[in-house]
Every structure is written in C-alpha cells, then in structure tokens.
N, C-alpha and C. Protein backbone atom coordinates (compact mmCIF):
# COMPACT_ATOMS: atom_id res chain seq x y z
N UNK A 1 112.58 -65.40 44.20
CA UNK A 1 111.51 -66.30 44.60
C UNK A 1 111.37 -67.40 43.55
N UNK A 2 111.57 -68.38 44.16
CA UNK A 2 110.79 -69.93 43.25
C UNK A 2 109.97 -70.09 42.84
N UNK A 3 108.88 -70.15 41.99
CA UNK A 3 107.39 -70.80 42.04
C UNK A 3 107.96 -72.58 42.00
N UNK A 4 106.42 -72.77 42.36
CA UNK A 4 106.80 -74.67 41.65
C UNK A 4 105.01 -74.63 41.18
N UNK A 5 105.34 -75.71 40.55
CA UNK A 5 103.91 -76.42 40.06
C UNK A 5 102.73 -76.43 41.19
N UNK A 6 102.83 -76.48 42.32
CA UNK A 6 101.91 -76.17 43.26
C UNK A 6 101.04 -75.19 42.85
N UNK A 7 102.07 -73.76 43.35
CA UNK A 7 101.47 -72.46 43.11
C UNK A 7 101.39 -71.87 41.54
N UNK A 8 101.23 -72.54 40.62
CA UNK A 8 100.72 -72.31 39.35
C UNK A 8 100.05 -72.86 38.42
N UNK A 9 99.44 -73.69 39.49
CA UNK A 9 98.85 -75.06 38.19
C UNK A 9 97.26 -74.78 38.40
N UNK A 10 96.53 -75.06 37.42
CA UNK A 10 95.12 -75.14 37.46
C UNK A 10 94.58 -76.46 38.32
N UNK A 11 93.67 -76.80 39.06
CA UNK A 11 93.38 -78.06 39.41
C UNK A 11 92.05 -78.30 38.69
N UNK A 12 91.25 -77.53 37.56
CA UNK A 12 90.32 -78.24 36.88
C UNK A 12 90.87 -78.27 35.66
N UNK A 13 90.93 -79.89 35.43
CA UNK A 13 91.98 -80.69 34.67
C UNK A 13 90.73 -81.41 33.89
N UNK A 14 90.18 -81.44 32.54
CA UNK A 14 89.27 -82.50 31.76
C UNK A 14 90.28 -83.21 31.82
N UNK A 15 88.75 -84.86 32.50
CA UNK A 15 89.64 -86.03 32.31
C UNK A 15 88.88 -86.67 32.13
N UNK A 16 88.65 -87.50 30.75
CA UNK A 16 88.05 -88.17 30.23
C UNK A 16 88.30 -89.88 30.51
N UNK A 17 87.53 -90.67 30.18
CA UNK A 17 88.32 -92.09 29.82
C UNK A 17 88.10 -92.35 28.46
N UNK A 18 89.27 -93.02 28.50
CA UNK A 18 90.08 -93.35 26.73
C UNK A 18 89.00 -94.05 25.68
N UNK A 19 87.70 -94.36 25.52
CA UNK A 19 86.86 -94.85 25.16
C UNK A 19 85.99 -93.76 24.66
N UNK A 20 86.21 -92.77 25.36
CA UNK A 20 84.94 -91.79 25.29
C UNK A 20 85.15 -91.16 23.23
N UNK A 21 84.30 -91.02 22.61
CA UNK A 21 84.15 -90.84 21.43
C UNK A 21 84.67 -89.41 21.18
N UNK A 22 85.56 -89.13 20.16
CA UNK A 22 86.15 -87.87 19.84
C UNK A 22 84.99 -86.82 19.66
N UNK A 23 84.07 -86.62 19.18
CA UNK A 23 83.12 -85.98 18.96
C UNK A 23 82.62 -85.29 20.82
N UNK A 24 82.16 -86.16 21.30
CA UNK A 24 81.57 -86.12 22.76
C UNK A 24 82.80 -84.89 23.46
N UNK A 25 83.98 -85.47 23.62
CA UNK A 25 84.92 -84.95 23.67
C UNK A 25 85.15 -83.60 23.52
N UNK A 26 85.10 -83.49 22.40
CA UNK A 26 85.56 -82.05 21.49
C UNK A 26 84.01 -80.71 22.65
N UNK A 27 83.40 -81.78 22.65
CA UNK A 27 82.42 -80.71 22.88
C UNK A 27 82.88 -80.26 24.64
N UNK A 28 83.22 -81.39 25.31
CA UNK A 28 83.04 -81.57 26.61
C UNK A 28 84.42 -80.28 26.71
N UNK A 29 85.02 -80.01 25.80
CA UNK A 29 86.60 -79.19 25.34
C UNK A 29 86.05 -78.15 25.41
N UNK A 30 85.05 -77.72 24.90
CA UNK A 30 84.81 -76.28 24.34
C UNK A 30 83.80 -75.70 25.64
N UNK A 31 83.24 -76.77 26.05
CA UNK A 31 82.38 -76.22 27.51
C UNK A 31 83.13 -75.94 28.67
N UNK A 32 84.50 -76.95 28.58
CA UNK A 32 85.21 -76.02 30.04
C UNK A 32 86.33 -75.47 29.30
N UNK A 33 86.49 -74.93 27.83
CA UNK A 33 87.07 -73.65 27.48
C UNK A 33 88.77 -74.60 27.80
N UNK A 34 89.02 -75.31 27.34
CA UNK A 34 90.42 -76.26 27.50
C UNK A 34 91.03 -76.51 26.37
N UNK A 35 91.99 -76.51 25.43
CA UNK A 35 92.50 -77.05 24.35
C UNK A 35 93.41 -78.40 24.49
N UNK A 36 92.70 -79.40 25.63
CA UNK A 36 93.35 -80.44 25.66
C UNK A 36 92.25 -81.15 26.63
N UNK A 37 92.13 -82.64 26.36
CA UNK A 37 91.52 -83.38 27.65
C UNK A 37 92.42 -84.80 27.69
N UNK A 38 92.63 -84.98 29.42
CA UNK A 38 94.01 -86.14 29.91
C UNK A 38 92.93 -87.27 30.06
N UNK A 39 93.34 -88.43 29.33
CA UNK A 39 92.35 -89.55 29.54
C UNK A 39 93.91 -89.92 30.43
N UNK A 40 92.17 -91.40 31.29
CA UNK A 40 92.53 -91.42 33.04
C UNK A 40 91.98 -92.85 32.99
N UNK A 41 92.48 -93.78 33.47
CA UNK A 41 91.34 -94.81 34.04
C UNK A 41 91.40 -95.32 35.09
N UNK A 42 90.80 -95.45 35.87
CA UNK A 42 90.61 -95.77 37.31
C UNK A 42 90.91 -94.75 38.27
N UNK A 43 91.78 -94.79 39.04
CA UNK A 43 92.27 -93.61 40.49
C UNK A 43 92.64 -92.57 39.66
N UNK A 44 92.81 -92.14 38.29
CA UNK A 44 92.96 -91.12 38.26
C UNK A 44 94.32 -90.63 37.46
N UNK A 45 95.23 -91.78 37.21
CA UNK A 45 96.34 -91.98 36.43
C UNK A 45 96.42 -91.53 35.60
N UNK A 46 96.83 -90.81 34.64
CA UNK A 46 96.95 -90.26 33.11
C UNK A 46 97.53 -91.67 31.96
N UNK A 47 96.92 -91.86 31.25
CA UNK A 47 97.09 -92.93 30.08
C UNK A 47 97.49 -92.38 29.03
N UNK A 48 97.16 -91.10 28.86
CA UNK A 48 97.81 -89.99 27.64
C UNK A 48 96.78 -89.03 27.38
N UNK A 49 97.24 -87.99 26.10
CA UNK A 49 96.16 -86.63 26.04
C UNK A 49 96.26 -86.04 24.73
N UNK A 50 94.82 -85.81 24.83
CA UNK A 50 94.61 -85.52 23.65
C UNK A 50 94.84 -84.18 23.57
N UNK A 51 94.86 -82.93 22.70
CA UNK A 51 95.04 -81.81 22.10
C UNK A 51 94.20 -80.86 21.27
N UNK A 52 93.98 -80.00 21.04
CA UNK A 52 93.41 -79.40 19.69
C UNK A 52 94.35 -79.74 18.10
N UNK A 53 95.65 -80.22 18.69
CA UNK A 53 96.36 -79.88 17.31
C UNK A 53 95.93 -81.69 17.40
N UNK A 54 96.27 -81.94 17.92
CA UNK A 54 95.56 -83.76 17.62
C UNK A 54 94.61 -83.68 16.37
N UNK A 55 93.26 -83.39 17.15
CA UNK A 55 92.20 -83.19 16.34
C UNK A 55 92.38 -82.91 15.07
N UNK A 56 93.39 -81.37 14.99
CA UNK A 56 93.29 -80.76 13.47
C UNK A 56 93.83 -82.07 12.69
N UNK A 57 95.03 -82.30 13.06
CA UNK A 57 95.81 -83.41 12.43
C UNK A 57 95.21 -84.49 11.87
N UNK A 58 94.57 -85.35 13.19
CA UNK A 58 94.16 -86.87 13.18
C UNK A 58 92.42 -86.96 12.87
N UNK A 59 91.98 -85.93 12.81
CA UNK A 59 90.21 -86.00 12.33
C UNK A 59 90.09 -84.98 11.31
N UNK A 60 89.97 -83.69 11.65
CA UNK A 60 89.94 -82.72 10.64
C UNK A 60 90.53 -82.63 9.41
N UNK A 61 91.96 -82.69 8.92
CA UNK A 61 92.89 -82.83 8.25
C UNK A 61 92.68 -83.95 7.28
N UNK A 62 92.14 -84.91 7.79
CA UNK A 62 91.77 -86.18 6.94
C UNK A 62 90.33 -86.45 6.81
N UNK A 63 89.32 -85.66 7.13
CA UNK A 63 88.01 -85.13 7.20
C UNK A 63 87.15 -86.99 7.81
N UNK A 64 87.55 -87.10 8.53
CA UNK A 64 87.30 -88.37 9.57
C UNK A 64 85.94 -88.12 10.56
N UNK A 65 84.99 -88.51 10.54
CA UNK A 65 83.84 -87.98 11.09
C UNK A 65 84.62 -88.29 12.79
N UNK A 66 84.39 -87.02 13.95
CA UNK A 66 85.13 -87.34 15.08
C UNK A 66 84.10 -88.51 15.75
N UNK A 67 82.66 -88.56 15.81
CA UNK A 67 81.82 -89.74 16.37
C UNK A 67 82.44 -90.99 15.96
N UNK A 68 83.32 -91.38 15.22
CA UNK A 68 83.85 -92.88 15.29
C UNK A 68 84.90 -93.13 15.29
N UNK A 69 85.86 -92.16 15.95
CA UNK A 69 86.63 -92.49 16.51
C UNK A 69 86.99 -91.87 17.97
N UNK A 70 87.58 -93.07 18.88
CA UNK A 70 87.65 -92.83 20.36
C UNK A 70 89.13 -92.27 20.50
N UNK A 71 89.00 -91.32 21.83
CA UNK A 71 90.36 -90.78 21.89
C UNK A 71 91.12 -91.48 22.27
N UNK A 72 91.74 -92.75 22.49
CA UNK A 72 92.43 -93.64 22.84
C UNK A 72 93.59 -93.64 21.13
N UNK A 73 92.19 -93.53 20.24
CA UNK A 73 92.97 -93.63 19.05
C UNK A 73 93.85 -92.49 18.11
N UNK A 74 93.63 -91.34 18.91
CA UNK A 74 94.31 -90.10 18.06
C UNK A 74 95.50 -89.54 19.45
N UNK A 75 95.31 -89.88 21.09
CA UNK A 75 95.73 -89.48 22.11
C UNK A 75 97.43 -89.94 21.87
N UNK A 76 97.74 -88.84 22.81
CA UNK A 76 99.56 -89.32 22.43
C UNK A 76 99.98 -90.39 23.84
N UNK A 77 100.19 -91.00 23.84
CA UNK A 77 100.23 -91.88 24.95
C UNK A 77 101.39 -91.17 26.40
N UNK A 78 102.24 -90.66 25.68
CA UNK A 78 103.77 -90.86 26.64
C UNK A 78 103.37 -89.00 27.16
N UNK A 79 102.63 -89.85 28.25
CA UNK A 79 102.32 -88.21 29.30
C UNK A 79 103.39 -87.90 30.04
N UNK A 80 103.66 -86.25 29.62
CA UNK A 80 105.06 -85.95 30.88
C UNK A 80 104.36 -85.42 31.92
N UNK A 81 104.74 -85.43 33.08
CA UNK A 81 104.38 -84.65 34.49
C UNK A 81 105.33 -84.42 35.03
N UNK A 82 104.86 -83.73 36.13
CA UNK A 82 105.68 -83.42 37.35
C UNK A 82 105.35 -83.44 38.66
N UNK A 83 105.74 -83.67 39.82
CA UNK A 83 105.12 -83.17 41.18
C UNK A 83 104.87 -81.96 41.38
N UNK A 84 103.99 -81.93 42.49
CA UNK A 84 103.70 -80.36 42.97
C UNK A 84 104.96 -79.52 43.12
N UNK A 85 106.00 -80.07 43.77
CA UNK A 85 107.06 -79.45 43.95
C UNK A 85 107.93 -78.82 43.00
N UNK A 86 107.30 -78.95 41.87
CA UNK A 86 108.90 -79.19 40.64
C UNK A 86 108.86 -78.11 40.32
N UNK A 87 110.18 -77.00 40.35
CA UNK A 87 110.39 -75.91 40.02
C UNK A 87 109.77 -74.81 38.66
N UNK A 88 109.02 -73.86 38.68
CA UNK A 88 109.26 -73.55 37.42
C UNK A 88 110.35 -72.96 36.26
N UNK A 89 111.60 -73.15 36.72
CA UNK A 89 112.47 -73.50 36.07
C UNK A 89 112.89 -74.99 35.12
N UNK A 90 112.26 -75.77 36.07
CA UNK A 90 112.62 -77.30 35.63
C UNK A 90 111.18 -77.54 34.50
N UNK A 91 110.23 -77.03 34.96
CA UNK A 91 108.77 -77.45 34.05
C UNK A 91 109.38 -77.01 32.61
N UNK A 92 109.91 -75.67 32.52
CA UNK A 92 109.87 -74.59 31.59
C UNK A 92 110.64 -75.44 30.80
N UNK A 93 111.91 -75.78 31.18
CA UNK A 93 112.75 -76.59 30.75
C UNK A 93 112.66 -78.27 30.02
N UNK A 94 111.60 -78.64 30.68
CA UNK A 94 110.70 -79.67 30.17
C UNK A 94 109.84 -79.66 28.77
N UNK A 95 109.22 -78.30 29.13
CA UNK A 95 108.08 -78.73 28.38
C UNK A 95 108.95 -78.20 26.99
N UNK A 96 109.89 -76.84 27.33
CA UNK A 96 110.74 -76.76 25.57
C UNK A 96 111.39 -77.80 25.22
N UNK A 97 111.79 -78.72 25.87
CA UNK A 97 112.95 -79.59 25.26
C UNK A 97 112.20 -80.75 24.51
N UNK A 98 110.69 -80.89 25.45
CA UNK A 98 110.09 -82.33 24.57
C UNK A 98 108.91 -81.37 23.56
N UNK A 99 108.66 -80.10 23.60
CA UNK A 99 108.04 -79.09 22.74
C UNK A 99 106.26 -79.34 23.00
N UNK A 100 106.47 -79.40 24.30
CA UNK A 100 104.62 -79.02 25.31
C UNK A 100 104.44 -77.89 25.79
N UNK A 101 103.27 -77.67 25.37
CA UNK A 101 102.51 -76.69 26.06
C UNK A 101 101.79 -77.15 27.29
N UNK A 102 101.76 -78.22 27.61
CA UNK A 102 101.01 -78.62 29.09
C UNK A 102 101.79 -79.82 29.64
N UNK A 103 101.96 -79.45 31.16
CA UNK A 103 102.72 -80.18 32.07
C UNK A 103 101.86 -80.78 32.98
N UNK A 104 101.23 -81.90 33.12
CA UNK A 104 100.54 -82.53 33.99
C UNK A 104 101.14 -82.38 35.40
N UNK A 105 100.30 -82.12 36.71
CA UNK A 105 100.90 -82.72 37.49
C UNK A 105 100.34 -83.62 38.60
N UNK A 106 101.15 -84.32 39.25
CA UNK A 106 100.55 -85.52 39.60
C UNK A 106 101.40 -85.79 41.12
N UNK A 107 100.48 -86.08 41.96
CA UNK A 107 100.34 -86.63 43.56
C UNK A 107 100.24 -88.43 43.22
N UNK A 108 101.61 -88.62 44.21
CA UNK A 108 101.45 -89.91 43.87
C UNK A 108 100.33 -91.05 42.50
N UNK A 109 101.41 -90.12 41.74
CA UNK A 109 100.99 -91.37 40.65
C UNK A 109 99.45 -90.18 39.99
N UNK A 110 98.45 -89.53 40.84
CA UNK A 110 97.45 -89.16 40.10
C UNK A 110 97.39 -87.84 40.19
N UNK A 111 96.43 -87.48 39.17
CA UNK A 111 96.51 -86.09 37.89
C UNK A 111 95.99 -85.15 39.23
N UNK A 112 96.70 -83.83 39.60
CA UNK A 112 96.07 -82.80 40.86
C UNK A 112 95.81 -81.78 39.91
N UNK A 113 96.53 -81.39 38.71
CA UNK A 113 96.44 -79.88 38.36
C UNK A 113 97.54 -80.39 36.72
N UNK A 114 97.19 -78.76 36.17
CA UNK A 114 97.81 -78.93 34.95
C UNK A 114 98.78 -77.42 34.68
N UNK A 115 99.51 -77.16 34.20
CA UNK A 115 100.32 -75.88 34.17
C UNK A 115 100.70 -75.98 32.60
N UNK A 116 100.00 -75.14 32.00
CA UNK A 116 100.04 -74.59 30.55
C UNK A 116 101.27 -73.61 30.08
N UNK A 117 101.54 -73.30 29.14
CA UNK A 117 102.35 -72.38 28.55
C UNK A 117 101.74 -71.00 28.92
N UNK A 118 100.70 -70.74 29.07
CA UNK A 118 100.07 -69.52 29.15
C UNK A 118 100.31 -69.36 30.44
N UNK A 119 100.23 -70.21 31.60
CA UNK A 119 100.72 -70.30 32.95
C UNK A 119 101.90 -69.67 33.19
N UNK A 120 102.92 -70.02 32.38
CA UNK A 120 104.02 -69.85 32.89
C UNK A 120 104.65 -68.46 32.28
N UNK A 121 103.76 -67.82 31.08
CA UNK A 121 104.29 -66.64 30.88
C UNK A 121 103.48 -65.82 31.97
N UNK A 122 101.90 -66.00 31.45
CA UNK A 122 101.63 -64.77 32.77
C UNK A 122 102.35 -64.85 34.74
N UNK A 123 102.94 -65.90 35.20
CA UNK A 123 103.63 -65.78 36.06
C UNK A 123 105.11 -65.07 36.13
N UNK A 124 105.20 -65.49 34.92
CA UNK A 124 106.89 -64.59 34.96
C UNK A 124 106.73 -62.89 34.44
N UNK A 125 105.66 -63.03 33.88
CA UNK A 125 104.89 -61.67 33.48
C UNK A 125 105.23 -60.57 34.73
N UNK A 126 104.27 -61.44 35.87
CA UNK A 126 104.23 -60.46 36.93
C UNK A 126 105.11 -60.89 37.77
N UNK A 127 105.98 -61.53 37.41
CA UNK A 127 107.74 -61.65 38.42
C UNK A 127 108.22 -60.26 37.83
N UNK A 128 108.39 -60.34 36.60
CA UNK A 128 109.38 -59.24 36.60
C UNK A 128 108.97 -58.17 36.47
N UNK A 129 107.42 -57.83 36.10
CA UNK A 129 106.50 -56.42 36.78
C UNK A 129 107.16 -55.99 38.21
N UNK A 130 106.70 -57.12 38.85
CA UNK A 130 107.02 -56.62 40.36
C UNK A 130 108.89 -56.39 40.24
N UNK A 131 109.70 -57.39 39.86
CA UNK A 131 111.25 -56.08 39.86
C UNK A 131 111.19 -55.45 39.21
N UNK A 132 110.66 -55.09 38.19
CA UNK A 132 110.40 -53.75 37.76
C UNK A 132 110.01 -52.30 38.40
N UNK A 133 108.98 -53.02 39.16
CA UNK A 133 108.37 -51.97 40.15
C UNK A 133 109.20 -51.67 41.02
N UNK A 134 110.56 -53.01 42.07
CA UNK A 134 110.85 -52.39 43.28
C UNK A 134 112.33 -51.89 42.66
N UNK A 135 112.60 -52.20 41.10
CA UNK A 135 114.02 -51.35 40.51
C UNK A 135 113.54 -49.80 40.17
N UNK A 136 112.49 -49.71 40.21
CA UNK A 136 112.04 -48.57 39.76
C UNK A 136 111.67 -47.36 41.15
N UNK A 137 111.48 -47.80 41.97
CA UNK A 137 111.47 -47.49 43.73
C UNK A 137 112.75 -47.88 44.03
N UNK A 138 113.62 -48.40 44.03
CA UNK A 138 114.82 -48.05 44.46
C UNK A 138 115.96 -46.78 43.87
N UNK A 139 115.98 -46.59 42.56
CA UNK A 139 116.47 -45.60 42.19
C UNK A 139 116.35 -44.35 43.08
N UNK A 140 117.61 -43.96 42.80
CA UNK A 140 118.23 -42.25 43.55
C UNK A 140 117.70 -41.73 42.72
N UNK A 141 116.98 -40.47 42.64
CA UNK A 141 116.69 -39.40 41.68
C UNK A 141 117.91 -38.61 41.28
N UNK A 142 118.16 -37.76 40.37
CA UNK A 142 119.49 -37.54 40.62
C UNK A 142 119.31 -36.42 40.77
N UNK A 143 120.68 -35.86 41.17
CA UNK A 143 121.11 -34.34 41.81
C UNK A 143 120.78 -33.11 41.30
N UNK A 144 121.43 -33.33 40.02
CA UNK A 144 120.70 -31.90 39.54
C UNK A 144 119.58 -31.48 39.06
C-alpha cells in the first residue's frame, strides 16, 4: 500500500503573516502545541517558515528580545512542498535530502495540510505492525 500526503498530513497548519512580531508568534506556537508557524500572505501561499530551532538560533542564542523582531526576519524563505498526491516515499526522500522535518502541502499553489517527521514514522510504525501481524498469522505451526 502507498500512502501520499493526502492521507497523512495534518490540515491545522499555523499560518501567520510575515509581519506578525516573533514574540506574538512564539506564543500563538505553544497554544496550538506546533514547533513551526508557515507565514502566508494573501490566498494562502507560503512565503516561508519559521521553526523552534529558528528561534533558538536567531533570538535566543543571541539573547534578542523576540517583540522586535518580525518573523519575516528570522523565517527561512525557500518553502518545500508537495501535492496531496505525492508519495510517501517521495516526501521521505525530500525532506532527508534537503534535512526537514516538515513538508508543506499545497492545492494549487495554497497551504491544505502539513506532514511532519513524526507523521511519517508513526505511519510506517503501523505499516509494518500490521505485516507483522498478517506474517505472524500466516505462519504454519510446525509439526512436531
């Protein structure tokens, strides 16, 4: 069986616009329990995204009060996605080669859902539970 990004993606996606103040942010992060928010402007487009390791890096790390600066200014610009359709073979393959933990994905051009690293283990988790289970029900008992 295939999955694709359809059947594994979250569709509550924080999406901020790129203006909004790192501070505001961080909080709006911790209320829907997310370690990332995709700034968006207008229909819904992704402009780039910010992170927790952002933060540590670009505010914390350099002890930068987060109220004055906007996430436009710490956000990584060059957002990868995928369509609903795109294999989770191909995501997996994506996100190790450019080294992401989150795969946007996107309906013509705008943000539907997001598919995390944590996504994609607990799915393969219970892929191979379940052949586990029907290798384990198929076995012959043996003879003697």
């Amino acid at each position: 069986m295939v999955f694709t990004a359809r059947q594994i993606m979250h569709t509550e996606v924080l999406t901020l616009d790129p203006s909004v103040d790192c501070l505001t942010a961080s909080r709006k992060m911790v209320e829907a329990h997310h370690g990332y928010v995709v700034l968006a402007r207008g229909e819904g487009q992704p402009v780039g995204i910010v992170t927790e390791w952002d933060y540590v890096e670009k505010i914390v790390a350099r002890g930068i009060d987060p109220s004055s600066k906007r996430l436009e200014e710490i956000a990584t610009p060059d957002v990868i996605t995928c369509d609903l359709e795109t294999p989770t073979d191909r995501m997996v393959e994506m996100m190790a080669t450019r080294g992401i933990r989150r795969m946007l994905v996107t309906e013509n051009g705008k943000i539907v859902g997001v598919v995390t690293s944590k996504d994609v283990i607990r799915i393969f988790r219970e892929y191979v539970n379940r052949l586990s289970a029907d290798i384990a029900r198929l076995q012959i008992p043996p003879m003697w």
